[in-house]
C-alpha atoms as a PDB file:
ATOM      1  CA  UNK A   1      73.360 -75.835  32.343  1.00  0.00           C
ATOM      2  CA  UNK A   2      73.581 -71.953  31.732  1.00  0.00           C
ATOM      3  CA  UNK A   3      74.618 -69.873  34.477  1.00  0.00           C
ATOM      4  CA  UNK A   4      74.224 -66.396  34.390  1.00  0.00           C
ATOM      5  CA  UNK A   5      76.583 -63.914  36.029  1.00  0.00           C
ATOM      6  CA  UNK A   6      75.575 -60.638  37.775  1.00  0.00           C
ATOM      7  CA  UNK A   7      76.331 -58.099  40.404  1.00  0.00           C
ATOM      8  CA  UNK A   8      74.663 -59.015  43.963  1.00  0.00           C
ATOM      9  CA  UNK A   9      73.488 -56.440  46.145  1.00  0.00           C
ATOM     10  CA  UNK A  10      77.006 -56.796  48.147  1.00  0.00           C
ATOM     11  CA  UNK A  11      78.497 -55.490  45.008  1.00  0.00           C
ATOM     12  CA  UNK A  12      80.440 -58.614  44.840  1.00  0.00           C
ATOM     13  CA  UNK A  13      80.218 -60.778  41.523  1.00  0.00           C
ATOM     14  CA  UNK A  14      77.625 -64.111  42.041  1.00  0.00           C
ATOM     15  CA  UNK A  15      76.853 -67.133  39.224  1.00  0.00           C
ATOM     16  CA  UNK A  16      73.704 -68.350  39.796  1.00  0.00           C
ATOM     17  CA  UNK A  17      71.935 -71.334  37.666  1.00  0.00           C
ATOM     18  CA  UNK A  18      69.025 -70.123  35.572  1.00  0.00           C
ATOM     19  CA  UNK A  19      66.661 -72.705  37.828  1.00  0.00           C
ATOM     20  CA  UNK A  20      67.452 -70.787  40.889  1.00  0.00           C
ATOM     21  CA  UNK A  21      64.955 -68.328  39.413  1.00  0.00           C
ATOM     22  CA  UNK A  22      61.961 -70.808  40.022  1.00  0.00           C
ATOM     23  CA  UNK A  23      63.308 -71.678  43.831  1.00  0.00           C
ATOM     24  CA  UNK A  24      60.452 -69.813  45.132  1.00  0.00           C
ATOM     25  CA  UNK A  25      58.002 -71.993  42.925  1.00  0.00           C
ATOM     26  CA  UNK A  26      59.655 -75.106  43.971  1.00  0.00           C
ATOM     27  CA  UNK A  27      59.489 -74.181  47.777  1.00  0.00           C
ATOM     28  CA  UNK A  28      55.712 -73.891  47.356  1.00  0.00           C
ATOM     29  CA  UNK A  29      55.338 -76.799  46.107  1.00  0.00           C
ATOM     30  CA  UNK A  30      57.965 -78.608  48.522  1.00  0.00           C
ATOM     31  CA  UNK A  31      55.670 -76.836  51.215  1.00  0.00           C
ATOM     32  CA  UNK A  32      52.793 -78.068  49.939  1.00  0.00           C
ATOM     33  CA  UNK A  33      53.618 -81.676  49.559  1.00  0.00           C
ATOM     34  CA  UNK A  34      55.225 -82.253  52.997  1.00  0.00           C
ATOM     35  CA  UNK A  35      52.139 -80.201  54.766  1.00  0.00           C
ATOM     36  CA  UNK A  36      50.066 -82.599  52.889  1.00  0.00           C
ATOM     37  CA  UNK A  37      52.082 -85.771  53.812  1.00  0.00           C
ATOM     38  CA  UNK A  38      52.420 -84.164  57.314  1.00  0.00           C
ATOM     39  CA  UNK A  39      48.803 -83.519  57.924  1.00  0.00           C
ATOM     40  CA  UNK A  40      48.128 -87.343  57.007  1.00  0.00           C
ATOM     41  CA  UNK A  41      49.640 -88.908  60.422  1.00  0.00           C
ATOM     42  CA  UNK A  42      47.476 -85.811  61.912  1.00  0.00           C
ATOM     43  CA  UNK A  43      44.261 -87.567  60.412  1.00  0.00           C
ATOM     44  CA  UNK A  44      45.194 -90.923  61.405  1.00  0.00           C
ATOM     45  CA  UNK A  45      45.481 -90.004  65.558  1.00  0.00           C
ATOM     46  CA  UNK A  46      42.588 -87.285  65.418  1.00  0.00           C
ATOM     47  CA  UNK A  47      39.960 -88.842  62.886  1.00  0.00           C
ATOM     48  CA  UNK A  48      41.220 -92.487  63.370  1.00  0.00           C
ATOM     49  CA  UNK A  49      41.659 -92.971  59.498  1.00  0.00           C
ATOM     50  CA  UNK A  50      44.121 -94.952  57.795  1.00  0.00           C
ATOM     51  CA  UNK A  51      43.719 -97.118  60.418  1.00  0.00           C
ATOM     52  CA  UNK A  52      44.127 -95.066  63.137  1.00  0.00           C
ATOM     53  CA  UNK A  53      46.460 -96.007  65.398  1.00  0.00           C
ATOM     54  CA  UNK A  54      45.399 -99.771  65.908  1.00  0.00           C
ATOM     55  CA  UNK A  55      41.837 -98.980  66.102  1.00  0.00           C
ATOM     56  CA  UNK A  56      42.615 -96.862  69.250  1.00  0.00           C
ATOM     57  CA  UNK A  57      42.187 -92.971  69.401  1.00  0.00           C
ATOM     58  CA  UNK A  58      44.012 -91.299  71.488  1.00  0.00           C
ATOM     59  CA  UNK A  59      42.427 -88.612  74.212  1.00  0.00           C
ATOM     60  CA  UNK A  60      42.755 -85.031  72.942  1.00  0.00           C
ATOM     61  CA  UNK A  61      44.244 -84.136  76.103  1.00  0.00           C
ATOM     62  CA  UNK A  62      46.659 -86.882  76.063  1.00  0.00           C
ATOM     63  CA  UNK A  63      50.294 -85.851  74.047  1.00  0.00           C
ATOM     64  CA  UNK A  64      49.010 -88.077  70.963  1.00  0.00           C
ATOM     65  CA  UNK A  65      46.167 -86.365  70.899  1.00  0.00           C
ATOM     66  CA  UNK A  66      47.498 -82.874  70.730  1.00  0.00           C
ATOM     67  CA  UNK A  67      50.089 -83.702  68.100  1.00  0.00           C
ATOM     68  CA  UNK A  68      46.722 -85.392  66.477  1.00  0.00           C
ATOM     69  CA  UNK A  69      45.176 -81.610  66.357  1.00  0.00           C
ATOM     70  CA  UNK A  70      48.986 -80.141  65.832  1.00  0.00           C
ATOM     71  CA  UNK A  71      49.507 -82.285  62.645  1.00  0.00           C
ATOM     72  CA  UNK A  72      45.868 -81.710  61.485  1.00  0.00           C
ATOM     73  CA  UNK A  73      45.618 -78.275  62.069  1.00  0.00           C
ATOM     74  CA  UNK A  74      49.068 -77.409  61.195  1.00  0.00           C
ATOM     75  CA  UNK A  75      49.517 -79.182  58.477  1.00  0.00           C
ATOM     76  CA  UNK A  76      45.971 -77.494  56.828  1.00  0.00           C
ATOM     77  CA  UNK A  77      47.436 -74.112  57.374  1.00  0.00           C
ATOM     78  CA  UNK A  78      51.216 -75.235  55.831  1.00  0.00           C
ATOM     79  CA  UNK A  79      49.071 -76.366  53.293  1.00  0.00           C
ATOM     80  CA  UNK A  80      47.701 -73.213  52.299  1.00  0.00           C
ATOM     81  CA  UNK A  81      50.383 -71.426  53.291  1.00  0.00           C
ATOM     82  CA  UNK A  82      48.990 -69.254  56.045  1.00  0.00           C
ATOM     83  CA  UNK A  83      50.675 -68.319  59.496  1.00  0.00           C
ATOM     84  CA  UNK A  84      53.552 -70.423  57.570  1.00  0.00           C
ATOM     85  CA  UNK A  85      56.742 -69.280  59.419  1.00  0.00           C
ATOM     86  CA  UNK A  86      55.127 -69.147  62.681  1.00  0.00           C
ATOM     87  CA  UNK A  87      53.418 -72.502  62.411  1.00  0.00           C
ATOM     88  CA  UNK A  88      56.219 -74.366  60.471  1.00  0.00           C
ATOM     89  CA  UNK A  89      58.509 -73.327  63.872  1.00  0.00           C
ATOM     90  CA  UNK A  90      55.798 -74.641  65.933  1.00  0.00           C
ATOM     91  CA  UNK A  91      55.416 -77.813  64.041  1.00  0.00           C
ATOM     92  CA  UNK A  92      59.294 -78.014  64.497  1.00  0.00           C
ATOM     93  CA  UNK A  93      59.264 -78.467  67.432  1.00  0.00           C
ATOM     94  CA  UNK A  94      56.393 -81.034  67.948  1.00  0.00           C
ATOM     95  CA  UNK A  95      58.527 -83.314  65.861  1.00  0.00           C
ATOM     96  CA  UNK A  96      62.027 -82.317  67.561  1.00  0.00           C
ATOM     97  CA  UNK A  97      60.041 -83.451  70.909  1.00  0.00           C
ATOM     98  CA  UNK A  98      58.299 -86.116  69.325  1.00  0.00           C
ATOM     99  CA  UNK A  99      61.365 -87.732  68.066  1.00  0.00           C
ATOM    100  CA  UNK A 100      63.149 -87.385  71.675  1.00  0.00           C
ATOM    101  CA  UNK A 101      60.328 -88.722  73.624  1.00  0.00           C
ATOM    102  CA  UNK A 102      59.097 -91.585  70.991  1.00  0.00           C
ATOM    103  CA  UNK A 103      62.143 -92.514  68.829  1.00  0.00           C
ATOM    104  CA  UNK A 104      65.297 -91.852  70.738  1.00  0.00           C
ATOM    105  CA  UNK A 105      64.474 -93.861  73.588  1.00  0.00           C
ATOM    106  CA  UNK A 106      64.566 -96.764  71.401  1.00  0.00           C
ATOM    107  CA  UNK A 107      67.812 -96.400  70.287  1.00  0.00           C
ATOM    108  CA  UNK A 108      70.676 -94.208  68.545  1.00  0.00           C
ATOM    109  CA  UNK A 109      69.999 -94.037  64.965  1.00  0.00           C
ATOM    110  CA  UNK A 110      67.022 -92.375  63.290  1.00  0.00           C
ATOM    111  CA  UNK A 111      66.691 -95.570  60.963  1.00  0.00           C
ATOM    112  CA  UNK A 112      66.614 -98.079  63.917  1.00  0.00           C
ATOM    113  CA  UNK A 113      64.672 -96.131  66.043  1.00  0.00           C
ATOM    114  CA  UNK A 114      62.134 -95.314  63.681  1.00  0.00           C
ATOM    115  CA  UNK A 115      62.511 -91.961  63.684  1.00  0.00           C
ATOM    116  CA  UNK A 116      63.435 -90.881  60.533  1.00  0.00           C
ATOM    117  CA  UNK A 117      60.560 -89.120  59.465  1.00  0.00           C
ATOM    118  CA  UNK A 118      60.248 -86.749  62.801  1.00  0.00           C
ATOM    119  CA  UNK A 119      63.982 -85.400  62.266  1.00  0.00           C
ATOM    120  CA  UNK A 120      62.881 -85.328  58.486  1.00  0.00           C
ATOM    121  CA  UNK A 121      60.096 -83.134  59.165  1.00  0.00           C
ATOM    122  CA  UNK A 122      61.464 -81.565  62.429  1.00  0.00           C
ATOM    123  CA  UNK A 123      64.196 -80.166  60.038  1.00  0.00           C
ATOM    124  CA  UNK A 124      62.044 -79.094  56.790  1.00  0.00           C
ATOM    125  CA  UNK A 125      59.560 -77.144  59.158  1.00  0.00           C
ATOM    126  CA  UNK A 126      62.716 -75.699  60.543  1.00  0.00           C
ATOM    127  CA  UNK A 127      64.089 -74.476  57.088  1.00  0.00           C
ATOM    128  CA  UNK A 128      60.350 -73.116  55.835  1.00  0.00           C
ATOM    129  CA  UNK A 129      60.230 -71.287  59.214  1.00  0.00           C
ATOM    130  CA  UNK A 130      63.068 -69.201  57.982  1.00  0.00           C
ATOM    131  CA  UNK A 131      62.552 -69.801  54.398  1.00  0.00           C
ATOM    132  CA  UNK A 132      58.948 -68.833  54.515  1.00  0.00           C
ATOM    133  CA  UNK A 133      56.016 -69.815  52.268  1.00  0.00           C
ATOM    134  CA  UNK A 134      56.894 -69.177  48.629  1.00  0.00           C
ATOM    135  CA  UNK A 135      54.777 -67.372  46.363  1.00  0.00           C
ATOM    136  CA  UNK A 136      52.063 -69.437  45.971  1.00  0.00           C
ATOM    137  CA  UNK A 137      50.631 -69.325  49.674  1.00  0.00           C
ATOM    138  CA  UNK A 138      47.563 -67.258  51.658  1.00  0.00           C
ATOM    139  CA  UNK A 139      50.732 -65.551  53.498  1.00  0.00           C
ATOM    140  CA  UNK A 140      51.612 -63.615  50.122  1.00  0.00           C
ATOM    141  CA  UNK A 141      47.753 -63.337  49.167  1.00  0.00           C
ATOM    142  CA  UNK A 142      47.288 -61.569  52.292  1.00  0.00           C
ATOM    143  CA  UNK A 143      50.871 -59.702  52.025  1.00  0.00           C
ATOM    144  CA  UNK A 144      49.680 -58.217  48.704  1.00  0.00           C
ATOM    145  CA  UNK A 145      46.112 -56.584  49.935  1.00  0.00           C
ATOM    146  CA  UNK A 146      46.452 -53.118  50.607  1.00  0.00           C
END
């Protein structure tokens, strides 16, 4: 591996590996596939596919059924990359709360509670809050219009 050095904007001198030029590539893509994953368990409580949620489908009022239209709807705009930071924060939070009202009842450990996945995605949504979208997204479509 090749790493390049250079002068940062804090004047100070930084080494950086020649792939951290395609990060922002990578985070679209890393945005894309876990909005697509995401939006999955979304389709499964609102449409009742995959199998639903043993054949049952939960009221829209009911908290299933708004993390149903959170993870559909959500996940549709990650996917695209619109709204991103604002709805990646939001979508945080759904899984921070799912995870503490499903999962950690049931025990301790993410693995043995089940849980895994909501502090997985509870914690990427986090990161592309701040990250934001990367450059293939609506968001920097839209950024770019005069």
């Amino acid at each position: 591996m090749r790493w390049v050095s250079y002068i940062g904007n804090n004047g100070v001198n930084e080494h950086r590996s020649l792939l951290a030029n395609y990060e922002p590539y990578f985070r679209s893509l890393f945005r894309i596939a876990a909005a697509f994953t995401f939006s999955l368990h979304g389709w499964q409580k609102f449409f009742g596919m995959f199998g639903g949620l043993g054949g049952f489908k939960p009221p829209l009022t009911s908290m299933l059924g708004i993390a149903g239209v959170l993870e559909t709807v959500g996940g549709a705009l990650l996917l695209v990359g619109l709204f991103t930071r604002p709805v990646a924060f939001l979508l945080s939070g759904e899984m921070a709360i799912g995870y503490f009202t499903a999962h950690a009842p049931r025990g301790f450990w993410p693995l043995v509670n089940g849980g895994e996945l909501a502090v997985f995605y509870s914690f990427c949504f986090l990161w592309l809050s701040f990250a934001g979208p990367g450059p293939w997204s609506l968001d920097g479509v839209l950024r770019k219009r005069p």
